[in-house]
Protein backbone atom coordinates (compact mmCIF):
# COMPACT_ATOMS: atom_id res chain seq x y z
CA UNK A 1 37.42 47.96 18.52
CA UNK A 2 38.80 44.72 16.88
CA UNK A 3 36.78 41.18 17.21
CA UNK A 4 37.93 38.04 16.68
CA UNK A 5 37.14 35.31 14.61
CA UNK A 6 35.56 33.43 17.74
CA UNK A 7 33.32 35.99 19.12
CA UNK A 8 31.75 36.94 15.48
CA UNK A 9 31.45 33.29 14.37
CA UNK A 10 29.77 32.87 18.31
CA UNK A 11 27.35 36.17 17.60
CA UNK A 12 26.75 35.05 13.56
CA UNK A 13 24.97 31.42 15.08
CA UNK A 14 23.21 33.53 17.64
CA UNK A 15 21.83 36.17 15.37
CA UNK A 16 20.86 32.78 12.73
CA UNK A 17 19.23 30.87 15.68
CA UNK A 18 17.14 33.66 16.95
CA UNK A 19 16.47 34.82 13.27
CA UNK A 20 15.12 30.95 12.52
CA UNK A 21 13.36 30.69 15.82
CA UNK A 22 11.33 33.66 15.31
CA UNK A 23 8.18 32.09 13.76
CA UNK A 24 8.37 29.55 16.70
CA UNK A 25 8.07 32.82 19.32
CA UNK A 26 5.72 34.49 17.15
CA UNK A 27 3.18 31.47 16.62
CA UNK A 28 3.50 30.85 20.69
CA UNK A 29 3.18 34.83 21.64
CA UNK A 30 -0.13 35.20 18.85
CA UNK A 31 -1.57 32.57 20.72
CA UNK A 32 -3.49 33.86 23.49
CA UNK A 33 -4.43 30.58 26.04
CA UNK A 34 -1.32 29.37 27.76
CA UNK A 35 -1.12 25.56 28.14
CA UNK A 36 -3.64 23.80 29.86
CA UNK A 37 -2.58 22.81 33.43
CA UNK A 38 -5.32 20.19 33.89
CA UNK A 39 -6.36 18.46 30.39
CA UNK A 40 -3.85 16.69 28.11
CA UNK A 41 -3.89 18.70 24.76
CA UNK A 42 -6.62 16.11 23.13
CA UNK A 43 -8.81 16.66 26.31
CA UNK A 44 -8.61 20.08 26.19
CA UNK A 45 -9.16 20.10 21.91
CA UNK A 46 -12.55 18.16 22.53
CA UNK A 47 -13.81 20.22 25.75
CA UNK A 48 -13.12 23.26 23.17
CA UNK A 49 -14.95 21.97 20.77
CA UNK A 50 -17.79 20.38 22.24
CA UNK A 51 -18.36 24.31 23.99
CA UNK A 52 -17.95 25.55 20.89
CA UNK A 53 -20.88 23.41 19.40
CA UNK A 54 -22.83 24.35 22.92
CA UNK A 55 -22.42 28.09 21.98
CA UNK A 56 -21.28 28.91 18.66
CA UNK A 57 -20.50 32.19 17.36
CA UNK A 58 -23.82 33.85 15.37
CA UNK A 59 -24.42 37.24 14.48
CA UNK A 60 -25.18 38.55 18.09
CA UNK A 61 -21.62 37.59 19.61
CA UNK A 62 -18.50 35.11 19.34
CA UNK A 63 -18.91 31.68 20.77
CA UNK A 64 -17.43 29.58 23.17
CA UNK A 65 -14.11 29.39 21.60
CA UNK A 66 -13.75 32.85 21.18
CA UNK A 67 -14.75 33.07 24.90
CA UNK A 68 -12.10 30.81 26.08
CA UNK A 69 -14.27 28.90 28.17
CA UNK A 70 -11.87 25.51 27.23
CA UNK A 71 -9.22 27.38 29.38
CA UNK A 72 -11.45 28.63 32.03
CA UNK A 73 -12.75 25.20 32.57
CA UNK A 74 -9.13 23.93 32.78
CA UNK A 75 -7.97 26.60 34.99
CA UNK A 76 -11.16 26.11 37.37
CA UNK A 77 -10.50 22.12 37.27
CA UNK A 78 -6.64 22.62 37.98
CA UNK A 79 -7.91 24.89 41.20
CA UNK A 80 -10.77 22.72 42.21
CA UNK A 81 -11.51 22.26 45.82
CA UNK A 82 -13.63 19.33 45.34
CA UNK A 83 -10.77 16.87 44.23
CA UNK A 84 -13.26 14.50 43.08
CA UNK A 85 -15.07 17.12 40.46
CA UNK A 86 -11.33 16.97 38.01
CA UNK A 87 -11.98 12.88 38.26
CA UNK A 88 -15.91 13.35 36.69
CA UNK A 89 -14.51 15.61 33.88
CA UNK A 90 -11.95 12.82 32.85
CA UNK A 91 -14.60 9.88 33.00
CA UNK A 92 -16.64 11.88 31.07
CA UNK A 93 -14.23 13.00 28.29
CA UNK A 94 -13.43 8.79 28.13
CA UNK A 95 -17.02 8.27 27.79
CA UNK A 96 -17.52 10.56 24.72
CA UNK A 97 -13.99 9.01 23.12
CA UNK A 98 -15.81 5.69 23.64
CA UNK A 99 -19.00 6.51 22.36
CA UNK A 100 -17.33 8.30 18.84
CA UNK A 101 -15.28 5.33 18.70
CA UNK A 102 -18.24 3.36 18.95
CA UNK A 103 -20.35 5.63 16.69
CA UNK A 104 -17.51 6.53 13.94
CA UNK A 105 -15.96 3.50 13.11
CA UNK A 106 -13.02 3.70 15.64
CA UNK A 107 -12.82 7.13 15.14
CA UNK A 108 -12.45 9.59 18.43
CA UNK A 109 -14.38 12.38 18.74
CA UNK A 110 -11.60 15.09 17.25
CA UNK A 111 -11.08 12.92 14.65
CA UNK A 112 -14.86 12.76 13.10
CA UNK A 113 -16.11 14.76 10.85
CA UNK A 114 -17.96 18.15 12.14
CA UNK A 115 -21.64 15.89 11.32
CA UNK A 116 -20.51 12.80 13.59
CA UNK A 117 -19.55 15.08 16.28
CA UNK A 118 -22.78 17.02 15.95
CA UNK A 119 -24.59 13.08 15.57
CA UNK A 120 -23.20 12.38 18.79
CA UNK A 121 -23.70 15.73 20.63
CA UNK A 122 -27.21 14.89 19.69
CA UNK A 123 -27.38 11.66 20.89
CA UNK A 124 -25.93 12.42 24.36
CA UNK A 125 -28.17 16.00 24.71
CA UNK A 126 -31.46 13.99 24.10
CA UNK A 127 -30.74 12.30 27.96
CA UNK A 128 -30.35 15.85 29.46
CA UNK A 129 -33.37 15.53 31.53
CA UNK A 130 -32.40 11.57 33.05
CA UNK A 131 -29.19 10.99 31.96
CA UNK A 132 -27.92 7.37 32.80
CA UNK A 133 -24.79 7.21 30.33
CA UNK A 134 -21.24 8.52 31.81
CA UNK A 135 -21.63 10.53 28.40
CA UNK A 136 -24.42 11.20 28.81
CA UNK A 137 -23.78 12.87 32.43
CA UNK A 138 -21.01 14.44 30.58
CA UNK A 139 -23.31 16.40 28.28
CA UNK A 140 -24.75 18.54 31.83
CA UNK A 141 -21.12 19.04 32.97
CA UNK A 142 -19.45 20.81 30.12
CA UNK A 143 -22.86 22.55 29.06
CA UNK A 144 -23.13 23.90 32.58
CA UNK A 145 -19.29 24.73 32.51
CA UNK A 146 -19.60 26.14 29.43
CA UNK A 147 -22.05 28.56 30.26
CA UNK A 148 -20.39 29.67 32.84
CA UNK A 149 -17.24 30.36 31.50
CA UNK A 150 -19.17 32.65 29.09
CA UNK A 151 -21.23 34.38 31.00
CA UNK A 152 -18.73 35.17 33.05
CA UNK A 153 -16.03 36.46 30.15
CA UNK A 154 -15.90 40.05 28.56
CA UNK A 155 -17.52 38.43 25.37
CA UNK A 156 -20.57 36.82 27.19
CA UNK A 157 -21.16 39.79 29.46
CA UNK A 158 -20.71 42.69 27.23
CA UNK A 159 -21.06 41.36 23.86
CA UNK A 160 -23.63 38.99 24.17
CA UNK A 161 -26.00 40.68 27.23
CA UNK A 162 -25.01 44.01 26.65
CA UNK A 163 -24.25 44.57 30.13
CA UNK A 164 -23.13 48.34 30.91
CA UNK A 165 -22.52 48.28 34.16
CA UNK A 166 -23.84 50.09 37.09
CA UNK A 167 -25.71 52.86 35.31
CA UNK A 168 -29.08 54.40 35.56
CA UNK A 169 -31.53 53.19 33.12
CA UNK A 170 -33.83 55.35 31.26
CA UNK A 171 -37.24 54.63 31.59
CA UNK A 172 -40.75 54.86 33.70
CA UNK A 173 -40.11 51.78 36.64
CA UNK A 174 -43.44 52.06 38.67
CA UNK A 175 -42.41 51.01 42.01
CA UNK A 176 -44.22 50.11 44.78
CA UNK A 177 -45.35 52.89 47.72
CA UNK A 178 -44.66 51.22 50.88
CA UNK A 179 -46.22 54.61 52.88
């Protein structure tokens, strides 16, 4: 079988553009959340982090992040049937940028260091009860969406709750005799 000059020179820059773009494929295929449909990157960066800081990873289970309750939260936005409900999550996101900007010296909330983010998770947790802030309205949003997303993921069920399933239970459970 002969080949000319074309073809190989043709298959030689195939063979060196897949060869190069392999650590591109790999880095996107090792990464296991697909783009966000509803946040911008930086929205979805800060919703991951402020769930991380809502439920970090201890000694009982992963957190949060491990959870992927950023993407679940994106996903669930993207789908939402209340079309207002996407519109509260962005006013709320602004309000925190504002309020680290405010708090950090310009700074936004990604950019601060792990004790100004924590500073102003703080500040907007401590209205939880009677919030009156948009960030601090925020702070009840993405802790409620938080933990849902983890309850309702394989590491929040099983790892953290031990849930087995629908199995017996050992054990003595007096019940009541209705006869």
């Amino acid at each position: 079988m002969t080949i000319s000059r074309r073809k190989m020179i043709q298959q030689s820059a195939a063979a060196a553009a897949a060869a190069a773009a392999l650590p591109l494929v790999n880095a996107v295929a090792g990464s296991r959340l697909p783009a966000p449909k509803f946040f911008t990157p930086a929205e979805f960066a800060l919703v991951d982090e402020m769930g991380d800081m809502i439920i970090p990873t201890d000694a009982q289970s992963a957190g949060a992040r491990a959870a992927a309750c950023a993407a679940f939260i994106d996903k669930t936005l993207a789908e939402a049937f209340e079309k207002d409900e996407p519109q509260k999550w962005r006013t709320g996101i602004a309000a925190v940028e504002a309020l680290s900007r405010e708090m950090n010296g310009g700074k936004t909330f990604m950019q601060a260091t792990p004790a100004q983010r924590l500073a102003l998770l703080t500040r907007i947790a401590t209205a939880e009860k009677d919030p009156k802030t948009d960030a601090e309205k925020f702070f009840k949003q993405i802790k409620s969406g938080t933990i849902n997303a983890y309850y309702t993921s394989k590491i929040g069920i099983h790892d953290d709750q031990h849930y087995k399933g629908n199995v017996i239970q050992p054990g003595d459970f007096a019940g009541y005799d209705a006869t």
